[in-house]
C-alpha atoms as a PDB file:
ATOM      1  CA  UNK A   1       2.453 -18.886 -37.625  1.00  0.00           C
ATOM      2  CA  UNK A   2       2.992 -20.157 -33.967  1.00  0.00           C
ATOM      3  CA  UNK A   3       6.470 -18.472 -34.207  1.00  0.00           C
ATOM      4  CA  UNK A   4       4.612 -14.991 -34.803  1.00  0.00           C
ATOM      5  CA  UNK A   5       2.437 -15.995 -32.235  1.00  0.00           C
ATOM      6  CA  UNK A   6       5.394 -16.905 -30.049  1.00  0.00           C
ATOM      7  CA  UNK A   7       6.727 -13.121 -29.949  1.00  0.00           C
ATOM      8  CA  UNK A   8       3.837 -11.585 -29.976  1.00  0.00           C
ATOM      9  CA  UNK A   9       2.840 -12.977 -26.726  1.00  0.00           C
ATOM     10  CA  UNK A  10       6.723 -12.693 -25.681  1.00  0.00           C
ATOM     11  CA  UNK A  11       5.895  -9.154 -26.342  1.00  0.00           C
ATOM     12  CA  UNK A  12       2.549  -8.780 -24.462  1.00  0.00           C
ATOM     13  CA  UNK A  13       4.176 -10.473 -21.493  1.00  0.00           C
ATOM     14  CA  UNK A  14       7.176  -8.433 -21.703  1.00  0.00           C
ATOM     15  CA  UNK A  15       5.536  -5.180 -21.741  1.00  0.00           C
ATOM     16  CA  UNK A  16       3.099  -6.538 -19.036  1.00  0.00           C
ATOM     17  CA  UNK A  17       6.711  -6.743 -16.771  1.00  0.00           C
ATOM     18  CA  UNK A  18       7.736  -3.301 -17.665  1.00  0.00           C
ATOM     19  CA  UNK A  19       4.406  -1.821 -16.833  1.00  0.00           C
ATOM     20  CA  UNK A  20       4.400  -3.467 -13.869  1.00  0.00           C
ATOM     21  CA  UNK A  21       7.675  -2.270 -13.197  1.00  0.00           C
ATOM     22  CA  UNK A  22       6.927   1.630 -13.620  1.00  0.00           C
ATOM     23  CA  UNK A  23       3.916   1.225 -11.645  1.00  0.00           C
ATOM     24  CA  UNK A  24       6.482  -0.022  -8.497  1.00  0.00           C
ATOM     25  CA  UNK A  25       8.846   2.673  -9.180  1.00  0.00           C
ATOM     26  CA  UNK A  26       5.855   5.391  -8.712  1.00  0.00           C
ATOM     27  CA  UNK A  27       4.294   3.919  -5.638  1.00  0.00           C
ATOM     28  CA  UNK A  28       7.627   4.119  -4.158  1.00  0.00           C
ATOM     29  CA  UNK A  29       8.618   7.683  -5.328  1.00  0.00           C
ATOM     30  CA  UNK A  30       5.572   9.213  -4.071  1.00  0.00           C
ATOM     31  CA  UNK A  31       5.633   6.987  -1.174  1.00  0.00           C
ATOM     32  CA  UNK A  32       8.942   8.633  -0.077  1.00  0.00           C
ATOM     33  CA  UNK A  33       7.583  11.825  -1.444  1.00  0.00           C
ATOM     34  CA  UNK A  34       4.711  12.130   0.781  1.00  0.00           C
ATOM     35  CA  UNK A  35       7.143  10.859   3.729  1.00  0.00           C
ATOM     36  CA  UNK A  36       9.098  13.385   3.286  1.00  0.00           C
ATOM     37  CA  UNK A  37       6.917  15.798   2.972  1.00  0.00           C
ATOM     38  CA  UNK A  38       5.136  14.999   5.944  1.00  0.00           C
ATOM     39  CA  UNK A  39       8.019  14.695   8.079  1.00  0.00           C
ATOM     40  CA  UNK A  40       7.465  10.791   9.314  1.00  0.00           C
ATOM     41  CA  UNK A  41       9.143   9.757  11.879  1.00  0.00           C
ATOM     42  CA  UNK A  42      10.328   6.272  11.672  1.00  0.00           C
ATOM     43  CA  UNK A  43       7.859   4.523  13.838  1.00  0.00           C
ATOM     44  CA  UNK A  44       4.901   6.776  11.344  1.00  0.00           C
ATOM     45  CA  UNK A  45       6.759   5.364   8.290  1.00  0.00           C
ATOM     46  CA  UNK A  46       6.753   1.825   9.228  1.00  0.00           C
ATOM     47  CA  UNK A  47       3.891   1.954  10.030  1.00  0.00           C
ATOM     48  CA  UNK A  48       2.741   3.864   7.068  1.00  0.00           C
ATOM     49  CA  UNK A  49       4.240   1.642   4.356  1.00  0.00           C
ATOM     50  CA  UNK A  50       2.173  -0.909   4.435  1.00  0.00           C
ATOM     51  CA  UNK A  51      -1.430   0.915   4.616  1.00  0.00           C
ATOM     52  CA  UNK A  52      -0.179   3.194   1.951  1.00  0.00           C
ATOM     53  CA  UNK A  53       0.807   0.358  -0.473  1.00  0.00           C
ATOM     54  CA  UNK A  54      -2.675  -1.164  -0.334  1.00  0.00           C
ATOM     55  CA  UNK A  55      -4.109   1.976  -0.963  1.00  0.00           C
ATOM     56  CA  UNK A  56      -2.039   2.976  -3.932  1.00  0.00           C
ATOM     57  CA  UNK A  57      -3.121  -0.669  -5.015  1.00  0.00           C
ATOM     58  CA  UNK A  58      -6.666   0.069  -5.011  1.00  0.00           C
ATOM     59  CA  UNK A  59      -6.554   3.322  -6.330  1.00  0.00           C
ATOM     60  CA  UNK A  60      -4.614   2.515  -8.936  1.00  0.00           C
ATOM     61  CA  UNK A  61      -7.270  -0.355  -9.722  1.00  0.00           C
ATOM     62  CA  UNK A  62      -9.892   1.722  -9.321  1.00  0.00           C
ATOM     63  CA  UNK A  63      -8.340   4.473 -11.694  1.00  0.00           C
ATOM     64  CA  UNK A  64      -8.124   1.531 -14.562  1.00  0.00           C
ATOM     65  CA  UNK A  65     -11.700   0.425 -14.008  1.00  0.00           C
ATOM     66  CA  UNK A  66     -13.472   3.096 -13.976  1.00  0.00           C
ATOM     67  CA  UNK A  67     -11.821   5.308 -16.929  1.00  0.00           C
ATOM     68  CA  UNK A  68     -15.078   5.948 -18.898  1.00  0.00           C
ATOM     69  CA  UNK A  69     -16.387   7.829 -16.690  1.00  0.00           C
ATOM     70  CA  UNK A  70     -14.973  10.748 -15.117  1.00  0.00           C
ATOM     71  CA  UNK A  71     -17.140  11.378 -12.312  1.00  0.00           C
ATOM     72  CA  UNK A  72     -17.660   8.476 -11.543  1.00  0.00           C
ATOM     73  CA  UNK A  73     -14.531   7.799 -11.376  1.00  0.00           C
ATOM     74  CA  UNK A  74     -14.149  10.733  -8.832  1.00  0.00           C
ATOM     75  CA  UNK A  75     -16.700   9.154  -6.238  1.00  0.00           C
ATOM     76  CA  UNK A  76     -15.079   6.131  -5.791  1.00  0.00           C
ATOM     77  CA  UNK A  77     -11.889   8.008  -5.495  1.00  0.00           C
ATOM     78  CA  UNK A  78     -13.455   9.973  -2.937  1.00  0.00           C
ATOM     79  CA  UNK A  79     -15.201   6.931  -1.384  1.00  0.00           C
ATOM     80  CA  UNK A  80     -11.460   5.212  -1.093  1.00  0.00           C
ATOM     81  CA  UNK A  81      -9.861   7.981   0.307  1.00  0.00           C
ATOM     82  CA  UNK A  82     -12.463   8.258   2.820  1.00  0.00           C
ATOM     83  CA  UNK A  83     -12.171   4.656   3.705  1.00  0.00           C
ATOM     84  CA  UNK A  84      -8.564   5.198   4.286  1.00  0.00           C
ATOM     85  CA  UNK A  85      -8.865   8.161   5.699  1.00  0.00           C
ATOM     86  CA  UNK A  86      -9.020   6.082   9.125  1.00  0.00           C
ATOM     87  CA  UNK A  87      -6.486   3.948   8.697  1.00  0.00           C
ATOM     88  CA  UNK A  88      -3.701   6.833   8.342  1.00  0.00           C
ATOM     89  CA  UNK A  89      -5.297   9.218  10.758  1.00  0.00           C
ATOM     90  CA  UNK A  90      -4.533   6.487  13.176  1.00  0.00           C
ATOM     91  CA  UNK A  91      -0.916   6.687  12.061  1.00  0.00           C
ATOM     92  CA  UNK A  92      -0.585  10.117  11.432  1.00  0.00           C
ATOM     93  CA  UNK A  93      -3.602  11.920  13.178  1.00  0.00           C
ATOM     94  CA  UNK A  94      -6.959  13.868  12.407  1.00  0.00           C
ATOM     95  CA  UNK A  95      -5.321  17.101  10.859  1.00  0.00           C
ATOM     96  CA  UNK A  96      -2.549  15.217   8.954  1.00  0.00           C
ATOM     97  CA  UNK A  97      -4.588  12.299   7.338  1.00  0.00           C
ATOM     98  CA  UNK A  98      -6.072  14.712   5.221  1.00  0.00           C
ATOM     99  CA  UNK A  99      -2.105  16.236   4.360  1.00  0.00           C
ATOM    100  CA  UNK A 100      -1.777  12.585   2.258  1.00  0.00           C
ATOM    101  CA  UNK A 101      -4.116  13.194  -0.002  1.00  0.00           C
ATOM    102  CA  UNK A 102      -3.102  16.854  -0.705  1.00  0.00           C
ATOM    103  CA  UNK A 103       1.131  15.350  -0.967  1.00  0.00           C
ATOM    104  CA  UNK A 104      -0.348  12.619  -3.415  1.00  0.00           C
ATOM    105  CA  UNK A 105      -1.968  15.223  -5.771  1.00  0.00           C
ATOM    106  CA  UNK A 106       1.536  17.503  -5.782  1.00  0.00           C
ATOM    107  CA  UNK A 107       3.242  14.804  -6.124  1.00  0.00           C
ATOM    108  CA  UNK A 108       0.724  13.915 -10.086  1.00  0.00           C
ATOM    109  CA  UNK A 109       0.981  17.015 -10.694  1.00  0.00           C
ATOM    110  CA  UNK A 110       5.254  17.218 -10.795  1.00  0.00           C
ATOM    111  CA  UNK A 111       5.255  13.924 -12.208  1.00  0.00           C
ATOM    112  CA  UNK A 112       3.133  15.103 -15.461  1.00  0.00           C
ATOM    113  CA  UNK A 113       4.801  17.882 -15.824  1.00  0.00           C
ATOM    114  CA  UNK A 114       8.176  16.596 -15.936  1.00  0.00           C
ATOM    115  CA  UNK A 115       6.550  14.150 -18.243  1.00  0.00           C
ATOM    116  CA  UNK A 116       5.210  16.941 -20.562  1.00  0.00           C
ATOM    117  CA  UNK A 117       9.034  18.694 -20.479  1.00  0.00           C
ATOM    118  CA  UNK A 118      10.717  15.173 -21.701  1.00  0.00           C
ATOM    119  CA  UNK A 119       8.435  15.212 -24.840  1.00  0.00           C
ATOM    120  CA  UNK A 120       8.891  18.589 -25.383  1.00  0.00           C
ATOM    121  CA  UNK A 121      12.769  17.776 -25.077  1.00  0.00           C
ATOM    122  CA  UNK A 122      12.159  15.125 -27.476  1.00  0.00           C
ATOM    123  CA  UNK A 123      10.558  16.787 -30.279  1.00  0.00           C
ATOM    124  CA  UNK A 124      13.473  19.853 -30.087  1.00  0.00           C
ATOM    125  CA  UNK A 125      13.065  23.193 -30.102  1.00  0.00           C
ATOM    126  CA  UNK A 126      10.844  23.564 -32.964  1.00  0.00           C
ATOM    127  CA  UNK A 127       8.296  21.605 -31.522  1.00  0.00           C
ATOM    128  CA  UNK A 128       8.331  23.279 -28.079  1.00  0.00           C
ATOM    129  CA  UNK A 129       7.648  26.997 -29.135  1.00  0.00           C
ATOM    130  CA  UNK A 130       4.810  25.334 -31.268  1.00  0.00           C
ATOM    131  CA  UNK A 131       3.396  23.727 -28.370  1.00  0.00           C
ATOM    132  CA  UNK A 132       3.876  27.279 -26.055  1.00  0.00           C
ATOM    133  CA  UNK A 133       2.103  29.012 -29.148  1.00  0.00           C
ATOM    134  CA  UNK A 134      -0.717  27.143 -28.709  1.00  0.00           C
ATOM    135  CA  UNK A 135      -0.992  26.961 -25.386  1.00  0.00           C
ATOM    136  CA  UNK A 136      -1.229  30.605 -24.766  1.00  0.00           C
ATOM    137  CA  UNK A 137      -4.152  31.276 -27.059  1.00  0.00           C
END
């Protein structure tokens, strides 16, 4: 019994790490995505990198704690953007603060749908024209 118990939470804690891990690799891609995007300039991106990784921090919080509901889960998006709103527009300016936001959505969007082409890769062929079938009616 405590050597089930033993792996199990070897397991928990091991996929805990890996999470963890995937949720670093995003906040960096898209924080070199919307970088790039944007055109930093090296004294923008220094500053940048820190302000940015807070926020992604909090919305990424707020995006686990408030999953039952969907709009309100869309104010306090709003209502953390907003708040942070300040914080780059000092970095980046009025007109561009706004230009984060707009990066960070593309950014989702790509990301699922390369997502949505792997599994379609991994189910072969068959699969895929199902899923186009029943997407177009």
């Amino acid at each position: 019994m405590k050597k089930l118990f033993f792996i199990l939470s070897l397991f928990l804690v091991t996929a805990t790490a890996i999470k963890a891990q995937d949720d670093e690799k995003i906040r960096d891609k898209m924080r070199e995505y919307i970088q790039q995007r944007m055109r930093l300039t090296q004294h923008e991106s220094e500053r940048f990198t820190p302000v940015f990784l807070r926020y992604f921090r909090e919305w990424r919080t707020t995006l686990k704690d408030n999953q039952g509901d969907r709009l309100i889960l869309q104010q306090k998006i709003v209502e953390l953007r907003i708040r942070y709103r300040t914080e780059f527009r000092d970095i980046v300016g009025e007109r561009r603060s706004n230009e984060i936001y707009e990066h960070q959505e593309k950014f989702i969007r790509e990301l699922k749908q390369i997502r949505q082409e792997r599994i379609m890769e991994r189910r072969g062929p068959g699969m895929r024209a199902r899923i186009i079938n029943s997407q177009v009616i």
